[in-house]
N, C-alpha and C. Protein backbone atom coordinates (compact mmCIF):
# COMPACT_ATOMS: atom_id res chain seq x y z
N UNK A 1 -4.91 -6.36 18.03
CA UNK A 1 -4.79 -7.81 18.15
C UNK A 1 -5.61 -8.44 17.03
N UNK A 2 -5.20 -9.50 16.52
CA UNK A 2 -5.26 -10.08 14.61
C UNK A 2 -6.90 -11.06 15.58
N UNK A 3 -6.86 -11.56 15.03
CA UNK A 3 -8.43 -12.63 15.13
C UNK A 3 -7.95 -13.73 15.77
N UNK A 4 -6.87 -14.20 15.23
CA UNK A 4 -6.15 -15.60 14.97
C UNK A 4 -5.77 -14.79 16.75
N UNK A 5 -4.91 -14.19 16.72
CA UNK A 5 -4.07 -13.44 18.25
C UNK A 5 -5.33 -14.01 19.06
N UNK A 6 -6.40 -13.15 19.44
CA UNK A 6 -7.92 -13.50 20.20
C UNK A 6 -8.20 -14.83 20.70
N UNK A 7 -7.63 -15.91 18.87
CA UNK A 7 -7.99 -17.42 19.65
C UNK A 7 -7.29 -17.94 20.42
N UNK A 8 -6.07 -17.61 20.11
CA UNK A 8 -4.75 -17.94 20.89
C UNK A 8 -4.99 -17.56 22.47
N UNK A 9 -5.03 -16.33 22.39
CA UNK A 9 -5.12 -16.18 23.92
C UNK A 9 -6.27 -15.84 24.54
N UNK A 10 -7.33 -16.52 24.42
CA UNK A 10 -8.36 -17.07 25.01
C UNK A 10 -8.22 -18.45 24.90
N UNK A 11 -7.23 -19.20 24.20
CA UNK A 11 -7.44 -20.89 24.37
C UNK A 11 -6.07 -20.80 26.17
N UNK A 12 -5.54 -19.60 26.09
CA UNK A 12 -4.08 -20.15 27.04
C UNK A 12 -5.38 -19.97 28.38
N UNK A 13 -6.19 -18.87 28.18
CA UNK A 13 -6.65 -18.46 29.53
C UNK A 13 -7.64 -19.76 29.69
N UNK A 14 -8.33 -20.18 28.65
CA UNK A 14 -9.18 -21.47 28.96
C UNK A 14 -8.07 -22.98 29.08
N UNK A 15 -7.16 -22.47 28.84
CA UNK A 15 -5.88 -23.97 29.85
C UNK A 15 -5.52 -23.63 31.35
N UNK A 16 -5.79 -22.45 31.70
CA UNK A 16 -5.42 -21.83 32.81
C UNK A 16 -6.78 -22.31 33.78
N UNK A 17 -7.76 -21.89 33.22
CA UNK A 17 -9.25 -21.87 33.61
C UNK A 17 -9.62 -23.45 34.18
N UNK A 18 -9.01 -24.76 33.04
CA UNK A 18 -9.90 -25.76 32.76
C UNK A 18 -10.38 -26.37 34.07
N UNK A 19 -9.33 -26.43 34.28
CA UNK A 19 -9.21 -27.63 36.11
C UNK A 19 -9.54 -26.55 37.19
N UNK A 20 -9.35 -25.26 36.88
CA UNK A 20 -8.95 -24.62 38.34
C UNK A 20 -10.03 -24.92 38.85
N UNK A 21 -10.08 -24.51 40.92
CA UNK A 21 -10.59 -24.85 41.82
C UNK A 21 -10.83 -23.20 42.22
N UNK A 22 -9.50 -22.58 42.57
CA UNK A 22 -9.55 -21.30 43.17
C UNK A 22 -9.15 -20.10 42.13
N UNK A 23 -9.90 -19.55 41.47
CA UNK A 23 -9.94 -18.23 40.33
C UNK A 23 -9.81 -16.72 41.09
N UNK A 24 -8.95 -15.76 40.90
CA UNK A 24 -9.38 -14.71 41.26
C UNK A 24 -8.48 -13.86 40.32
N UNK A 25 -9.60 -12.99 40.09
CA UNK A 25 -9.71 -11.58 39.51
C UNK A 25 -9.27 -10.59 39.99
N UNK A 26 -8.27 -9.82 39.76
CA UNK A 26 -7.68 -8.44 40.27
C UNK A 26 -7.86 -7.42 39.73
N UNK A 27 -7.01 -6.19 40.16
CA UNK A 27 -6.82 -5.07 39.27
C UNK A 27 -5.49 -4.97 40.04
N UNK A 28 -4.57 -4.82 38.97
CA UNK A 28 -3.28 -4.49 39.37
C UNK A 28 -2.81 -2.79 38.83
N UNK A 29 -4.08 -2.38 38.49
CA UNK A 29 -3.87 -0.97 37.79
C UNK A 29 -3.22 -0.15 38.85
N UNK A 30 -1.73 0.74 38.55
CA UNK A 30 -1.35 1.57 39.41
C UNK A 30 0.11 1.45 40.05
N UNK A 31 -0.01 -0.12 39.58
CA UNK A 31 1.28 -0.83 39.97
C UNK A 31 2.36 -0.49 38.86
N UNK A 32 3.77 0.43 39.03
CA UNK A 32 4.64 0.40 38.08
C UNK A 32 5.01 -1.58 38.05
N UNK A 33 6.44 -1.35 37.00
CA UNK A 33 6.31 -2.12 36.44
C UNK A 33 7.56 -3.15 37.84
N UNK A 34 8.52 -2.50 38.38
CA UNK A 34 9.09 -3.19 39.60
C UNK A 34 8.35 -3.58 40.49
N UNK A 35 7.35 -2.57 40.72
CA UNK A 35 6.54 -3.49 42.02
C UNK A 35 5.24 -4.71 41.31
N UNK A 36 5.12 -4.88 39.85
CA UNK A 36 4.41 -5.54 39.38
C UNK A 36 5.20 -6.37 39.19
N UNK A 37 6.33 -6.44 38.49
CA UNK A 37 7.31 -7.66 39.02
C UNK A 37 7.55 -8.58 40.17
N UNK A 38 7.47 -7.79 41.30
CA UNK A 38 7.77 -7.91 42.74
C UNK A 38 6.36 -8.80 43.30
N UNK A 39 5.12 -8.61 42.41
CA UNK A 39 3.86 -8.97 42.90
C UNK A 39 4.27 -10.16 42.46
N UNK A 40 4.30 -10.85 41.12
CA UNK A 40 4.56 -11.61 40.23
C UNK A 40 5.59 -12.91 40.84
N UNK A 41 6.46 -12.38 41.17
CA UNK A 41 7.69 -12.99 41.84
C UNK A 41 7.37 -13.59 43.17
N UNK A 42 6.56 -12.85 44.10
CA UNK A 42 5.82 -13.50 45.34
C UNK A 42 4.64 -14.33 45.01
N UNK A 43 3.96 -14.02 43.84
CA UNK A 43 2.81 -14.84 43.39
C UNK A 43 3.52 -16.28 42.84
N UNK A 44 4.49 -16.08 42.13
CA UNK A 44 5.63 -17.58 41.62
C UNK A 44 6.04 -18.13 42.71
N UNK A 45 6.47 -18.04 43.98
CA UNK A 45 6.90 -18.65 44.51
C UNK A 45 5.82 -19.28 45.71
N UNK A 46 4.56 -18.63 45.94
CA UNK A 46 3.37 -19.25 46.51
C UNK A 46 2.62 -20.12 45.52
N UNK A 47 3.31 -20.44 44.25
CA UNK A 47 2.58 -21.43 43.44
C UNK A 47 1.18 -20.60 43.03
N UNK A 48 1.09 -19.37 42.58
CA UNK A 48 0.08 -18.82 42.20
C UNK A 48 -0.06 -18.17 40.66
N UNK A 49 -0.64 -18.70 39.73
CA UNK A 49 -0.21 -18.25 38.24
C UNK A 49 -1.05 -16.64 38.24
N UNK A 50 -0.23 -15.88 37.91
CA UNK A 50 -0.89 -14.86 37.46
C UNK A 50 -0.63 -14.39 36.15
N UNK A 51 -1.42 -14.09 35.22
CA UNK A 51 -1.29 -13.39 34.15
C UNK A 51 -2.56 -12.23 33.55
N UNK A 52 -1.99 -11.25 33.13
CA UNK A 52 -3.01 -9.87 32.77
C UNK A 52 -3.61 -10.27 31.73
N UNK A 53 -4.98 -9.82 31.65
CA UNK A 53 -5.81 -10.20 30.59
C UNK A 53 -6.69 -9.07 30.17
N UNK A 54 -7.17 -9.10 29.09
CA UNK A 54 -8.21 -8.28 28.81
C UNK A 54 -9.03 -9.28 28.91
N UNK A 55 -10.60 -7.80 29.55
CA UNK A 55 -11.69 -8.19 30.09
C UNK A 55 -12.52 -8.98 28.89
N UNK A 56 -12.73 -8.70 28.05
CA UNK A 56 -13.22 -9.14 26.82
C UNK A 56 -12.73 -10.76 26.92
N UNK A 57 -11.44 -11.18 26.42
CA UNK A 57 -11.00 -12.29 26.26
C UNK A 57 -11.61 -13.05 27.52
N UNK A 58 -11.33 -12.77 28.64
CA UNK A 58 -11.34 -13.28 29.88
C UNK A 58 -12.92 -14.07 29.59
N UNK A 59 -13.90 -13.03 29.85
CA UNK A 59 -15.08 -13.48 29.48
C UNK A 59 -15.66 -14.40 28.53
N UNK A 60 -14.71 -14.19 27.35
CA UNK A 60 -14.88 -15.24 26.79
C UNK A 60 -14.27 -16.67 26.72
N UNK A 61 -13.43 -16.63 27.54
CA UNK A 61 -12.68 -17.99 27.60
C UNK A 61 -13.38 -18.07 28.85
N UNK A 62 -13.97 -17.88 29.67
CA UNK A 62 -15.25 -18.06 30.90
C UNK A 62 -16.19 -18.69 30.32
N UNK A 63 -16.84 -18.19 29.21
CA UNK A 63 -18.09 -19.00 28.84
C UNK A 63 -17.58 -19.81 28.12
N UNK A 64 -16.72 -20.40 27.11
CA UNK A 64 -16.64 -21.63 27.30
C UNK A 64 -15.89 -22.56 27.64
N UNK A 65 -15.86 -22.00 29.00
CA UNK A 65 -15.81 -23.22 30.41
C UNK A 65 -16.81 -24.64 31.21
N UNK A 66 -16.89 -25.58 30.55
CA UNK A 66 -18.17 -26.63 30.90
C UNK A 66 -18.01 -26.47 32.35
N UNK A 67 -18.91 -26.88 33.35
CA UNK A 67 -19.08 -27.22 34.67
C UNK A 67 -18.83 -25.92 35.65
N UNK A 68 -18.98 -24.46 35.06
CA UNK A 68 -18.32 -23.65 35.74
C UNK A 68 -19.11 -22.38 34.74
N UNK A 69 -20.26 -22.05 35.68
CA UNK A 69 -20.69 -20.44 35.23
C UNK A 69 -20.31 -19.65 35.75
N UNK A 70 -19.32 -18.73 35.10
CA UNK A 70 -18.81 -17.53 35.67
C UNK A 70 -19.60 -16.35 35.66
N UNK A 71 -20.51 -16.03 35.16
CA UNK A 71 -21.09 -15.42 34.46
C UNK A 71 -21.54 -14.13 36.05
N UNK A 72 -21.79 -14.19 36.69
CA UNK A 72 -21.21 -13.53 37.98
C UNK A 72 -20.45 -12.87 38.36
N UNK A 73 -18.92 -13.17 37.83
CA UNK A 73 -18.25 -12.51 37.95
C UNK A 73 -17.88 -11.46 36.68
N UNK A 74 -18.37 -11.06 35.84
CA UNK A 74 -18.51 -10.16 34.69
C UNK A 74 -18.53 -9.10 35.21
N UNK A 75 -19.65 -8.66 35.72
CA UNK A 75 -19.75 -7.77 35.88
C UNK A 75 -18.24 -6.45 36.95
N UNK A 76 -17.87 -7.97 37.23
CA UNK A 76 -16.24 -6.81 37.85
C UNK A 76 -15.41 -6.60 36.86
N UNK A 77 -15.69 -6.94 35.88
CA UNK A 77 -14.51 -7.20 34.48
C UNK A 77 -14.09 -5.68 34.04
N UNK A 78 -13.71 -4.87 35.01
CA UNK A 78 -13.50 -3.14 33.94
C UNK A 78 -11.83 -3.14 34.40
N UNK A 79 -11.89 -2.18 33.46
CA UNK A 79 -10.01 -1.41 33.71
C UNK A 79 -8.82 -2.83 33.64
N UNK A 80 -7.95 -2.68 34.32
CA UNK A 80 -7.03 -3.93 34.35
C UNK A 80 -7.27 -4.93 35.03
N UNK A 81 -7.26 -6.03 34.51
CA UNK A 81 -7.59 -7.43 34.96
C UNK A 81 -6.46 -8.29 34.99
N UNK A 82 -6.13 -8.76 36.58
CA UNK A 82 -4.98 -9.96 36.19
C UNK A 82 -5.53 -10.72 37.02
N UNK A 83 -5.99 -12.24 36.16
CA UNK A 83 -6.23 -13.73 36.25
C UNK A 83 -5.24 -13.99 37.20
N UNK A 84 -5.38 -14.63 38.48
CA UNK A 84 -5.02 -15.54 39.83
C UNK A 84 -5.30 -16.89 39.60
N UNK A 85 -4.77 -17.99 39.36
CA UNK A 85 -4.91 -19.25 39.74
C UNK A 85 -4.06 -19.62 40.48
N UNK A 86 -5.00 -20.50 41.51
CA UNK A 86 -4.19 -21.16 43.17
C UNK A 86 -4.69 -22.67 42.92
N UNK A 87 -4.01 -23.31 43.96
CA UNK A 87 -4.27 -24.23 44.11
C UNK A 87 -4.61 -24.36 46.15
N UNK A 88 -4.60 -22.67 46.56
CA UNK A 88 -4.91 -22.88 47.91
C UNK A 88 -5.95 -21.93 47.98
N UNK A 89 -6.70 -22.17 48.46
CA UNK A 89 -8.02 -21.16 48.39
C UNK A 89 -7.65 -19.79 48.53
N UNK A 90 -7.09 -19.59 49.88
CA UNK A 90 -6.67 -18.22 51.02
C UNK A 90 -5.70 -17.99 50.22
N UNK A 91 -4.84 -18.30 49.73
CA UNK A 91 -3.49 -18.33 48.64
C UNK A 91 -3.22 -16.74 48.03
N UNK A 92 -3.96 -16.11 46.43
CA UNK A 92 -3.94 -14.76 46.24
C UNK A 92 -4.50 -14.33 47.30
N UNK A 93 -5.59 -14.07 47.92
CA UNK A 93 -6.30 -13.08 49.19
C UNK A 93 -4.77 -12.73 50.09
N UNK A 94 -4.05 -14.12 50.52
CA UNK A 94 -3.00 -13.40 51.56
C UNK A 94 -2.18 -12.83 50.74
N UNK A 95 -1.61 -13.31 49.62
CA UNK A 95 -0.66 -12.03 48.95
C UNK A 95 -1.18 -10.89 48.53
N UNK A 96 -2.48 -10.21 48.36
CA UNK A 96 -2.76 -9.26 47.49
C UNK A 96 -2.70 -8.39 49.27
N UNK A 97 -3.22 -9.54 50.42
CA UNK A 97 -3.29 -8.62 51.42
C UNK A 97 -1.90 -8.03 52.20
N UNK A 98 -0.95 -9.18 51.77
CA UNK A 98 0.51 -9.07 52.24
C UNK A 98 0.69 -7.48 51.61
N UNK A 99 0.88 -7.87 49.91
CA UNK A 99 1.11 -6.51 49.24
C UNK A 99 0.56 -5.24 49.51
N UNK A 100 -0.95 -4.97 49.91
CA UNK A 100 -1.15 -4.05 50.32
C UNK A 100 -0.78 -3.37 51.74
N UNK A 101 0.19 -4.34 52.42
CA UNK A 101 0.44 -3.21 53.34
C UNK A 101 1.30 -2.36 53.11
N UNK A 102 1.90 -2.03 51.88
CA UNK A 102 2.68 -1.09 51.84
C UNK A 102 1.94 -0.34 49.87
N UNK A 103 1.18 -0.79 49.61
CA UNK A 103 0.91 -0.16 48.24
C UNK A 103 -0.93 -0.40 48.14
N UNK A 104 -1.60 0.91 47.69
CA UNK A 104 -2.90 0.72 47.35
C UNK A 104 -3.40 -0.18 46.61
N UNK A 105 -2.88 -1.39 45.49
CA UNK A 105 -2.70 -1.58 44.77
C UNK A 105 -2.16 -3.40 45.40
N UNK A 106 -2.52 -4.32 44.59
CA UNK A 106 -3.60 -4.80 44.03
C UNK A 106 -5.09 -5.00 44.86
N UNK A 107 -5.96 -4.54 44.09
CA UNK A 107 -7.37 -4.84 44.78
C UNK A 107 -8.20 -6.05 44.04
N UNK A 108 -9.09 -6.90 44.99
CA UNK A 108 -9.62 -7.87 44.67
C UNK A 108 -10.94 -7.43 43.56
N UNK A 109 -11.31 -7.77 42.45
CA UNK A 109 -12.53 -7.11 41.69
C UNK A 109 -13.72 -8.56 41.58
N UNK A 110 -13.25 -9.71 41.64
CA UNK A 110 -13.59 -11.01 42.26
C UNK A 110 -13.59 -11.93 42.31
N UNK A 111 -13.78 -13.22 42.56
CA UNK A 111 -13.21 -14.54 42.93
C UNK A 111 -14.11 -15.88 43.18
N UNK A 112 -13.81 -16.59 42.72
CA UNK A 112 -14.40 -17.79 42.28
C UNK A 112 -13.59 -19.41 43.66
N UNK A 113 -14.13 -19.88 44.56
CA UNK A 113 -13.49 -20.13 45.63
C UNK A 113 -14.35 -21.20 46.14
N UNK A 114 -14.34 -22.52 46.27
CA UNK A 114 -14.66 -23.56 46.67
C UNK A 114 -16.30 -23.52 46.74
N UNK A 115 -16.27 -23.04 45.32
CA UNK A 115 -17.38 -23.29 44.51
C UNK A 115 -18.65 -22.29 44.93
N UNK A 116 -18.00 -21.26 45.34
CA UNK A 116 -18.76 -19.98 46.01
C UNK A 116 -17.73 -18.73 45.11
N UNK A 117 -18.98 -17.67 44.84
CA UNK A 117 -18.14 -16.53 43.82
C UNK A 117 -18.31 -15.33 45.02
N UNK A 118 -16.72 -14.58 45.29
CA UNK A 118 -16.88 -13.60 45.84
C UNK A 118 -16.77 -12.29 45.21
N UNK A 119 -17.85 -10.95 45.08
CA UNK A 119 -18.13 -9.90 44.48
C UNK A 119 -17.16 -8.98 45.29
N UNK A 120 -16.31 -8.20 44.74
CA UNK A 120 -15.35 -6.82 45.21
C UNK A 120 -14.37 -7.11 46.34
N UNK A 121 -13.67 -5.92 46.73
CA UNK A 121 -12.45 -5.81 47.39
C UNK A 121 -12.78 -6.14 48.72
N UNK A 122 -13.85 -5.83 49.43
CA UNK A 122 -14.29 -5.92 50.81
C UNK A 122 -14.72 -7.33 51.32
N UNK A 123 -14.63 -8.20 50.10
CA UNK A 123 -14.26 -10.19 50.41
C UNK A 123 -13.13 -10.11 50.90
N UNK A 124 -12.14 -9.16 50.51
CA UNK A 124 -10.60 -9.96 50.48
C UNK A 124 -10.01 -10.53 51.65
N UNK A 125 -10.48 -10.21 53.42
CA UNK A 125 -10.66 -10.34 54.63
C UNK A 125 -11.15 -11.66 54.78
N UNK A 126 -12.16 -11.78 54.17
CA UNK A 126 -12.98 -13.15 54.57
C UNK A 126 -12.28 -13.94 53.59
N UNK A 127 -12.12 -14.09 52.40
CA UNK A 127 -10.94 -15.44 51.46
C UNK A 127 -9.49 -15.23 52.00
N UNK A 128 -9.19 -14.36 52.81
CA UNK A 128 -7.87 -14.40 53.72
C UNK A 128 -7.90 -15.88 54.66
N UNK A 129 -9.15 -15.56 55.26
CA UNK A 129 -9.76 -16.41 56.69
C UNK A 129 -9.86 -17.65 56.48
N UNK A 130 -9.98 -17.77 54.68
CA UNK A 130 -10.29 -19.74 54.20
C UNK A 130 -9.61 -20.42 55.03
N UNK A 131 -9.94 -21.49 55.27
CA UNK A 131 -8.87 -22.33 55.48
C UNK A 131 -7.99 -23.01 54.23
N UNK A 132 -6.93 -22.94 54.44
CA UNK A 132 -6.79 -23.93 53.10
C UNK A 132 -6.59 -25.48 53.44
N UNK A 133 -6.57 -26.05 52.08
CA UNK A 133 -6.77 -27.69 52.12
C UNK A 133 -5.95 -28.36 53.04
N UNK A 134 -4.94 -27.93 53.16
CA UNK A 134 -3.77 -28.23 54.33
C UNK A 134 -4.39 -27.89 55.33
N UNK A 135 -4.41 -26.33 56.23
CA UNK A 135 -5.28 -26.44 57.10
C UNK A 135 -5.97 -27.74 57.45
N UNK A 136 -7.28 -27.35 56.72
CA UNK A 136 -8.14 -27.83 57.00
C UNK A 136 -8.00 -29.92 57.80
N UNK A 137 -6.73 -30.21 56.59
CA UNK A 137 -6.31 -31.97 57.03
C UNK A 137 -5.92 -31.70 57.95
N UNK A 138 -5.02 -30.79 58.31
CA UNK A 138 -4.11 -30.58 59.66
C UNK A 138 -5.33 -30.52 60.71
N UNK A 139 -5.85 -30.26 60.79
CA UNK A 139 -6.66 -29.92 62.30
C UNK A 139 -7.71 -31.06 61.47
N UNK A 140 -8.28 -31.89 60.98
CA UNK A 140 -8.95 -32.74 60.92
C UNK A 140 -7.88 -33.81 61.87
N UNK A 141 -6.80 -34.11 61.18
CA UNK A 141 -5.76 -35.14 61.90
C UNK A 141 -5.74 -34.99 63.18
N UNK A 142 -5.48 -33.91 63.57
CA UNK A 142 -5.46 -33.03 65.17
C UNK A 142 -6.73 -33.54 66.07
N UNK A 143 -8.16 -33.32 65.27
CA UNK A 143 -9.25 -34.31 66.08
C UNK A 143 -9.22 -35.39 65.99
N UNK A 144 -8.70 -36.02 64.67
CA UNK A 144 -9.10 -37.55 65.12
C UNK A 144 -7.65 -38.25 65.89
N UNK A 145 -6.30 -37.81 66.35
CA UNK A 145 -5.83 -38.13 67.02
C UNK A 145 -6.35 -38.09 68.03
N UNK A 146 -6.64 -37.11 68.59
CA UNK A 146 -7.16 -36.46 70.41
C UNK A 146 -7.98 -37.53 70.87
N UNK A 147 -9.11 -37.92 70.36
CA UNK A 147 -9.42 -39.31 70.59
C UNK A 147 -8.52 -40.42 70.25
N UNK A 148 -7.69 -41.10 70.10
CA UNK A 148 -7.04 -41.98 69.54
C UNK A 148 -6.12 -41.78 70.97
N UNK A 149 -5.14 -40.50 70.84
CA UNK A 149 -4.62 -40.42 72.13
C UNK A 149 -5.12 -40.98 74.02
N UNK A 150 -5.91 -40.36 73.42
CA UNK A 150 -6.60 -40.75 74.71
C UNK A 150 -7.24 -42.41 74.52
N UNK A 151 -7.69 -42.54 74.18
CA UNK A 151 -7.42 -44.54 73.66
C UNK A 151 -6.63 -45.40 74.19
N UNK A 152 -5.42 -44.38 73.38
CA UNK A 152 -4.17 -45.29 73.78
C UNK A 152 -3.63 -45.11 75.19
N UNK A 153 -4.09 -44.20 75.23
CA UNK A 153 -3.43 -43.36 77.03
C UNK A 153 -4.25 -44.15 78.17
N UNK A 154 -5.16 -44.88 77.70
CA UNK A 154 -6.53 -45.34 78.53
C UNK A 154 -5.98 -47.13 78.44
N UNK A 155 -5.97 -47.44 77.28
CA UNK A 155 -5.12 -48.71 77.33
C UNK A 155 -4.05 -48.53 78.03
N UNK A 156 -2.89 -47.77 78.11
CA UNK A 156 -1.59 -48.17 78.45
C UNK A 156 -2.20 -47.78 80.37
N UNK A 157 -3.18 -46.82 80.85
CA UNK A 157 -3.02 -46.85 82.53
C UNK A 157 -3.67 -48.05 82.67
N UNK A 158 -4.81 -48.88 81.96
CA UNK A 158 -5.49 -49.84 82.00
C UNK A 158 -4.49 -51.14 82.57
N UNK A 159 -3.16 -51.06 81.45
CA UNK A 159 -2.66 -52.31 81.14
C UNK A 159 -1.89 -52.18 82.57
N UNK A 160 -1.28 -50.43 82.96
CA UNK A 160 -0.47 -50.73 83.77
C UNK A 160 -1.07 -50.66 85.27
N UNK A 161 -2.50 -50.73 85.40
CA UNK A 161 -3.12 -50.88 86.49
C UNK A 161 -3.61 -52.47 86.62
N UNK A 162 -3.67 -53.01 85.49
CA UNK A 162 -4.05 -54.82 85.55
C UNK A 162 -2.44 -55.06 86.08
N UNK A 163 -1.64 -54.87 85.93
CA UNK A 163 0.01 -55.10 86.22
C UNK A 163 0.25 -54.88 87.08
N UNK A 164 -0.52 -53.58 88.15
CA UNK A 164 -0.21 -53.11 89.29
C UNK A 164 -1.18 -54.30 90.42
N UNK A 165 -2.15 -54.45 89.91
CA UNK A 165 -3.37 -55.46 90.15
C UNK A 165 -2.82 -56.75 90.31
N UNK A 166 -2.05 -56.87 89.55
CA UNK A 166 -1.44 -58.40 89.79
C UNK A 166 0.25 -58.30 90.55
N UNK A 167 0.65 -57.42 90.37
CA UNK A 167 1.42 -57.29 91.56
C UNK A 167 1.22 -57.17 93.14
N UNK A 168 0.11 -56.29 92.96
CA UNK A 168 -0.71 -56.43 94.83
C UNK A 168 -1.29 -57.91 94.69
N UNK A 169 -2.02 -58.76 93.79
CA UNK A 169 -2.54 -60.00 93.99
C UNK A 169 -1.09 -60.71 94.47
N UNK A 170 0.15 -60.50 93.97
CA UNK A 170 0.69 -62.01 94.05
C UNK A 170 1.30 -62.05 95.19
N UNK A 171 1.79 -60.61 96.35
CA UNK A 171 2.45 -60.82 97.51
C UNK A 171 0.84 -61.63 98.43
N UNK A 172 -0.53 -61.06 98.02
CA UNK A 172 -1.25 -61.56 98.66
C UNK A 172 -1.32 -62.96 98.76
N UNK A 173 -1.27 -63.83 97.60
CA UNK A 173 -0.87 -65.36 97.22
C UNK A 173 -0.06 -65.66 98.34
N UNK A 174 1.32 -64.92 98.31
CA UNK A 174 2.21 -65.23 99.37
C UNK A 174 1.78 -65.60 100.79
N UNK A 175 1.51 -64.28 101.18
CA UNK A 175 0.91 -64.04 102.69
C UNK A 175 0.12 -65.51 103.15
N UNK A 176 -0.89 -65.68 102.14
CA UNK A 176 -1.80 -66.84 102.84
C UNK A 176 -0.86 -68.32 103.19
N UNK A 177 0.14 -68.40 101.91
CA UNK A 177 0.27 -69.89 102.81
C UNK A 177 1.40 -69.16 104.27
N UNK A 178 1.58 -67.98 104.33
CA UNK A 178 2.56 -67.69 105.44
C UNK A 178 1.44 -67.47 106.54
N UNK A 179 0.09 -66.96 106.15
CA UNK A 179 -1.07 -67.02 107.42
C UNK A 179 -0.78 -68.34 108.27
N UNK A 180 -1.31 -69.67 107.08
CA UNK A 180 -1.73 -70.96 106.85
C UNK A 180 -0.48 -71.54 107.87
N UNK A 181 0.95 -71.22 107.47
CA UNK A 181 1.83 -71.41 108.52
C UNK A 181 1.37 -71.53 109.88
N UNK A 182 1.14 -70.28 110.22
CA UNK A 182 1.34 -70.65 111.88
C UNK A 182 0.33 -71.31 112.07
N UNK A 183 -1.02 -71.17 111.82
CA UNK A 183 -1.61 -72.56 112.08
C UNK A 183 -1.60 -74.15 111.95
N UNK A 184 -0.51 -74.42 110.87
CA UNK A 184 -0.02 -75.59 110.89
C UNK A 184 1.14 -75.72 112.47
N UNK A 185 1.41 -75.13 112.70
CA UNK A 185 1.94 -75.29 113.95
C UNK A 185 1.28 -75.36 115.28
N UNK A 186 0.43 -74.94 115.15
CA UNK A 186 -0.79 -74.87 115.90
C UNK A 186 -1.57 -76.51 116.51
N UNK A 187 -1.67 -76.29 114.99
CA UNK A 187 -1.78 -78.02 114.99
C UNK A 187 -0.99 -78.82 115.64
N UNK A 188 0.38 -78.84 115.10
CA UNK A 188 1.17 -79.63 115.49
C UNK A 188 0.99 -79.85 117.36
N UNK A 189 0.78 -78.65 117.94
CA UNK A 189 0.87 -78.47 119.23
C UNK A 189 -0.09 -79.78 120.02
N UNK A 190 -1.30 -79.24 119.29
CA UNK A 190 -2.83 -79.98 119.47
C UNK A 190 -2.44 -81.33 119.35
N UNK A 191 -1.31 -81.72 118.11
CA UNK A 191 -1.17 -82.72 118.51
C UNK A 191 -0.24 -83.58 119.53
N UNK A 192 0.93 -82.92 120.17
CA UNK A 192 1.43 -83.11 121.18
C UNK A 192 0.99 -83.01 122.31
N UNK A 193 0.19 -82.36 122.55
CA UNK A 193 -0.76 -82.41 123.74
C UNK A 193 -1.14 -83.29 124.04
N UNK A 194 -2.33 -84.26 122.78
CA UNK A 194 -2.31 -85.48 123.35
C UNK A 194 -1.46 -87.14 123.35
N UNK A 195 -0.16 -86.46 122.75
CA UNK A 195 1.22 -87.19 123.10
C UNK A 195 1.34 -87.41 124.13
N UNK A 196 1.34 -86.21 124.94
CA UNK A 196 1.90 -85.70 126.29
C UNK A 196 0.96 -86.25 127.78
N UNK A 197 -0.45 -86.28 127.21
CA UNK A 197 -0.88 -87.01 127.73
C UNK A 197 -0.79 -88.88 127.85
């Protein structure tokens, strides 16, 4: 690879690098070239960029990365390296874990993940477990409805117990002038009595 080649592709891996959130480092060593396709093709359609790099380049389009010391993750940098960018945390972890149930192959070497760096293959369980950003809104929404629900559920027996409240009040309204009745007759009597006299 020419000099000029080197800048080139350490500037693509530092366009890959610039923004990311979720980085991970593999080894896809072992993988022919159909089932590395096949990785590739499930990684494209989970929105996950992968591309193979040498360790050298990698590292160096790492350091100059502003706001982001990788420098941590170097030390996994041996044998074949293929660069993961997600935009979901758990994202590569579930495909590399999907893929391994049927092939040794890809293993995690390590990963860079909501601003925490994970060292070797025996993370790959726990960045499975992330939540991702979805998750995470989804069941935020989920609590702050549950209260809200119940709010509204509390207003509407409220409203329909003031409703029930004023339905038992208004036959009571009734009743009294029908009490009030027979004592107006009552009267009346009291006063024929002393008619009658």
């Amino acid at each position: 690879m020419t000099k000029d080649q080197k800048v080139v592709a350490i500037q693509e891996i530092k366009d890959l690098l610039q923004d990311a959130k979720v980085v991970y480092v593999a080894d896809l060593d072992g993988l022919n070239a159909a089932k590395s396709s096949e990785f590739r093709r499930q990684a494209f359609k989970q929105n996950i960029k992968v591309k193979v790099v040498k360790n050298t380049l990698l590292q160096k389009a790492m350091e100059q990365i502003e706001g982001v010391d990788y420098s941590e993750m170097f030390q996994t940098f041996k044998g074949n390296s293929a660069l993961m960018i997600s935009e979901t945390a758990n994202g590569p972890a579930k495909l590399i874990q999907g893929f391994r149930k049927k092939e040794e192959k890809p293993a995690l070497k390590s990963a860079f993940v909501q601003e925490t760096f994970y060292l070797g293959d025996e993370n790959l369980s726990a960045l499975a477990n992330i939540k991702s950003r979805e998750e995470m809104i989804g069941e935020i929404i989920g609590l702050l409805q549950s209260p809200i629900q119940r709010v509204v559920s509390a207003l509407q027996n409220k409203s329909e117990t003031v409703e029930a409240k004023a339905e038992e009040a208004a036959p009571a309204v009734e009743e009294t002038p029908a009490e009030a009745a027979p004592e107006a007759p009552a009267a009346e009597s009291t006063e024929e009595t002393p008619s009658a006299e």
